[in-house]
C-alpha atoms as a PDB file:
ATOM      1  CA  UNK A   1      20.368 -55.582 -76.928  1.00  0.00           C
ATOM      2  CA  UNK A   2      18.761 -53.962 -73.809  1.00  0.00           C
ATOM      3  CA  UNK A   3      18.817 -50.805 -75.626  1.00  0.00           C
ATOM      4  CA  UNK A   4      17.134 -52.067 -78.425  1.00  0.00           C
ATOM      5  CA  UNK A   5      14.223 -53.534 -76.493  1.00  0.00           C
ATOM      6  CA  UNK A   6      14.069 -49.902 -74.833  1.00  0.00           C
ATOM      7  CA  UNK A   7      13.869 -48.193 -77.877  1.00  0.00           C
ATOM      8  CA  UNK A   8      10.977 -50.643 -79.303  1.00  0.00           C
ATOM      9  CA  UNK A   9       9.476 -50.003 -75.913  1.00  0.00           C
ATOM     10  CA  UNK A  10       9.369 -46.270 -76.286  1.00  0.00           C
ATOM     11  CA  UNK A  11       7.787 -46.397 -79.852  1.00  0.00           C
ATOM     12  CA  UNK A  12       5.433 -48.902 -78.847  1.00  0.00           C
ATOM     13  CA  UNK A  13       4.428 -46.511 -75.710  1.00  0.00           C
ATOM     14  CA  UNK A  14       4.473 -43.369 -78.245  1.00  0.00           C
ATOM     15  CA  UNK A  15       2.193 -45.408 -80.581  1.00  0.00           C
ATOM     16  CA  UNK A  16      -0.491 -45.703 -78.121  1.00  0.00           C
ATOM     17  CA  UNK A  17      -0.425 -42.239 -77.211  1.00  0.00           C
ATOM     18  CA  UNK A  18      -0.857 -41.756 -80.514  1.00  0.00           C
ATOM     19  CA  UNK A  19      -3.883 -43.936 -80.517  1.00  0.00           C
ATOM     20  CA  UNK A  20      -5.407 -42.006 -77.438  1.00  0.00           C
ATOM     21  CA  UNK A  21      -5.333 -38.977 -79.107  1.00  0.00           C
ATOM     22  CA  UNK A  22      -9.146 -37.358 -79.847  1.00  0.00           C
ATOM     23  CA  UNK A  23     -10.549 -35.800 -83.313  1.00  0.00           C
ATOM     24  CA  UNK A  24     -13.284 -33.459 -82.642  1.00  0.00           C
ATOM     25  CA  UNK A  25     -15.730 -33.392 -85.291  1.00  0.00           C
ATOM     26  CA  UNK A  26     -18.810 -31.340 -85.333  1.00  0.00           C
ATOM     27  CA  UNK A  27     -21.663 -31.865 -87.615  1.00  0.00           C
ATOM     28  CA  UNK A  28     -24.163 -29.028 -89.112  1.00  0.00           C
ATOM     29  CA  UNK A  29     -27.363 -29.915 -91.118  1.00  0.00           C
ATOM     30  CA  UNK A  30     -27.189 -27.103 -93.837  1.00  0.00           C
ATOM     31  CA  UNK A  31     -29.768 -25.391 -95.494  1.00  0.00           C
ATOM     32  CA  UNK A  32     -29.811 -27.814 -98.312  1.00  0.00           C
ATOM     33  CA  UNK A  33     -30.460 -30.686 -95.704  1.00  0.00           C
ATOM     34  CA  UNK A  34     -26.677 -31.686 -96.391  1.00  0.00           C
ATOM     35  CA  UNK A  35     -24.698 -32.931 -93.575  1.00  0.00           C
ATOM     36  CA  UNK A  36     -21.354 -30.090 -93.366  1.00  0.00           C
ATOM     37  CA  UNK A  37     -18.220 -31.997 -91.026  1.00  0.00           C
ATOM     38  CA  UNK A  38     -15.507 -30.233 -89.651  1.00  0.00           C
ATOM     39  CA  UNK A  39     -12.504 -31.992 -87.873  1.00  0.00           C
ATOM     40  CA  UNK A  40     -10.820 -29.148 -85.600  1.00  0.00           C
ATOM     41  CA  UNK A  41      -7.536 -30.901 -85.446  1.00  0.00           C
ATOM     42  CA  UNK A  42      -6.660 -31.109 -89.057  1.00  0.00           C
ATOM     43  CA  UNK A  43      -9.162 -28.277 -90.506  1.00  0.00           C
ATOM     44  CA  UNK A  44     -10.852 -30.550 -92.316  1.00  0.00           C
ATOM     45  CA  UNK A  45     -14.005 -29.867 -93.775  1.00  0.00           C
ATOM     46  CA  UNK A  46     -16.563 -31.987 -95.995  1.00  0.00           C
ATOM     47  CA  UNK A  47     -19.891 -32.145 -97.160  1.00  0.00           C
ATOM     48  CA  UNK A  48     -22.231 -35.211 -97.899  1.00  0.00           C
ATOM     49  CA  UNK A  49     -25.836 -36.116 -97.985  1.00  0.00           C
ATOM     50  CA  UNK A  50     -25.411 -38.008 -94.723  1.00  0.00           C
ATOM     51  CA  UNK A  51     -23.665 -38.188 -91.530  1.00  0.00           C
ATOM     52  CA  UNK A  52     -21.870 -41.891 -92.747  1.00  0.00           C
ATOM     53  CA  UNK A  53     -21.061 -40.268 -96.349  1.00  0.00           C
ATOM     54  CA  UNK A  54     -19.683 -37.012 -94.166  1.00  0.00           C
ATOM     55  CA  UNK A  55     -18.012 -39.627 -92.153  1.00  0.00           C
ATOM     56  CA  UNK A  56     -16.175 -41.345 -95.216  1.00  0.00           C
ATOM     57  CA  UNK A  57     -15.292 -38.303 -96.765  1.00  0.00           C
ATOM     58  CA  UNK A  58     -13.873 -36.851 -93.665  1.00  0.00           C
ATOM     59  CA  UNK A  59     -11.726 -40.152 -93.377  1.00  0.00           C
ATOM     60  CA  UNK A  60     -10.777 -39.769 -96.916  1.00  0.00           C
ATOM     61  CA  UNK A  61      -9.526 -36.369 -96.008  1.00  0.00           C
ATOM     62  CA  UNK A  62      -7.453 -37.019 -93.515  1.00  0.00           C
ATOM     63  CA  UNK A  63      -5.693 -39.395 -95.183  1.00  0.00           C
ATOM     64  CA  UNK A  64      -4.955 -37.507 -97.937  1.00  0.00           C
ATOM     65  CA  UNK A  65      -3.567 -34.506 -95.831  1.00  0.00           C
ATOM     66  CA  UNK A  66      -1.544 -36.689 -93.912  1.00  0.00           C
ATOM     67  CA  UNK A  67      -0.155 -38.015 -97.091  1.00  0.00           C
ATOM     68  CA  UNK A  68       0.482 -34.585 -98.342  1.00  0.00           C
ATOM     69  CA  UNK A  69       2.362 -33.886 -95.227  1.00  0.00           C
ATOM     70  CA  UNK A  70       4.693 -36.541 -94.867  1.00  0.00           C
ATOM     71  CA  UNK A  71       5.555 -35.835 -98.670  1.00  0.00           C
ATOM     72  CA  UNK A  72       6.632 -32.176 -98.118  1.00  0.00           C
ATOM     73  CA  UNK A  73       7.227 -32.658 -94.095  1.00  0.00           C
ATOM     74  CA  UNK A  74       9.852 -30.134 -93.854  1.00  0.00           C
ATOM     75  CA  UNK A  75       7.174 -27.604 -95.281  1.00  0.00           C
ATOM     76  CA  UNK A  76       3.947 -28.498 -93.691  1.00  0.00           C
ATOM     77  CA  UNK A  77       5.438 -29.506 -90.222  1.00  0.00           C
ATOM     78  CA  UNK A  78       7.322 -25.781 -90.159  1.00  0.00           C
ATOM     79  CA  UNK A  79       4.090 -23.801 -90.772  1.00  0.00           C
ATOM     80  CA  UNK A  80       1.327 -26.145 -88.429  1.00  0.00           C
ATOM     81  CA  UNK A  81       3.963 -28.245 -86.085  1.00  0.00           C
ATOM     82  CA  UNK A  82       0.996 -28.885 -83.394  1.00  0.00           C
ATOM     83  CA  UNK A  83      -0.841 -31.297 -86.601  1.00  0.00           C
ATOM     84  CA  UNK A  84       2.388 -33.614 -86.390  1.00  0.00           C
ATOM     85  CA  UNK A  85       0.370 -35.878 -83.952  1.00  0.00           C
ATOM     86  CA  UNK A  86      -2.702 -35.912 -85.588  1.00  0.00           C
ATOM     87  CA  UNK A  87      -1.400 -36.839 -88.540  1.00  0.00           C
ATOM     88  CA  UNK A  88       0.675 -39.981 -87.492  1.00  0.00           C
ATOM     89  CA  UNK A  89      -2.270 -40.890 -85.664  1.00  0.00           C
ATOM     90  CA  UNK A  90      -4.256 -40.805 -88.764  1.00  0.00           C
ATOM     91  CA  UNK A  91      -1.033 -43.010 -90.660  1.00  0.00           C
ATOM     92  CA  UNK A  92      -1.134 -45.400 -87.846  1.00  0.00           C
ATOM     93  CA  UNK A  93      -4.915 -45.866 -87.657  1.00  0.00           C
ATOM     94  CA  UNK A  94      -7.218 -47.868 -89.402  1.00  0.00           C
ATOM     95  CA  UNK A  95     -10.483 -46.255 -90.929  1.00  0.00           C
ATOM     96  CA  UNK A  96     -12.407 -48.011 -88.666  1.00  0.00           C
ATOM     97  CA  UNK A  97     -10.292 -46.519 -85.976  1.00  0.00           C
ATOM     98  CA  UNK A  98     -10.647 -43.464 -87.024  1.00  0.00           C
ATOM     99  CA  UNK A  99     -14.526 -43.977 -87.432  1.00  0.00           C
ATOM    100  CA  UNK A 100     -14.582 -44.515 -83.833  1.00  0.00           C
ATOM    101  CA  UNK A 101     -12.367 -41.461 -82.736  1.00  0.00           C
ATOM    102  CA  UNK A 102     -15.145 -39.134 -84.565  1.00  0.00           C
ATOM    103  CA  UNK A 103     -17.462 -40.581 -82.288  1.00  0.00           C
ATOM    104  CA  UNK A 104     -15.733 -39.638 -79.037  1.00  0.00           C
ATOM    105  CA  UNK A 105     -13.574 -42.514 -78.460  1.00  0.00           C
ATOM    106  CA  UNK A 106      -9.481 -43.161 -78.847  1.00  0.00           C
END
């Protein structure tokens, strides 16, 4: 029993570090007077006529990647291993979580 309470401990402690991971995203206004978003962690780049479309679509991107990863794990994990993090934080977040990561907090 004590072991199993120790084990939910650890993934409960490994969650939050999870959590308290950071996305860097920077923003560029393009020529066009689009809004260009790139997420360093997961190389994710999108375009939108705003910031909060940029935003959404960035979100939307993540989650697809990390869906993509977990469904051929052996092959993605082998060829970008430092992503592994990033992506289960993206599983384990909410969009609204993730919202707030893009703007500097866990």
């Amino acid at each position: 029993m004590q072991a199993t309470a120790l084990g939910i401990n650890v993934f409960l402690e490994y969650i939050s570090w999870l959590k308290s991971l950071k996305l860097h995203v920077e923003y560029v206004r393009e020529n066009d007077g689009t809004i260009s978003g790139h997420v360093d962690e997961l190389c994710t780049i999108e375009n939108a006529p705003t910031i909060g479309e940029c935003e959404t679509k960035l979100i939307t991107g993540m989650r697809e990647i990390s869906e993509n990863f977990v469904e051929d794990f052996d092959f993605w994990a082998s060829g970008r291993p430092h992503e592994v993090p990033y992506i289960l934080k993206v599983l384990y977040s909410t969009d609204e979580e993730i919202k707030s990561c893009l703007h500097g907090k866990n």
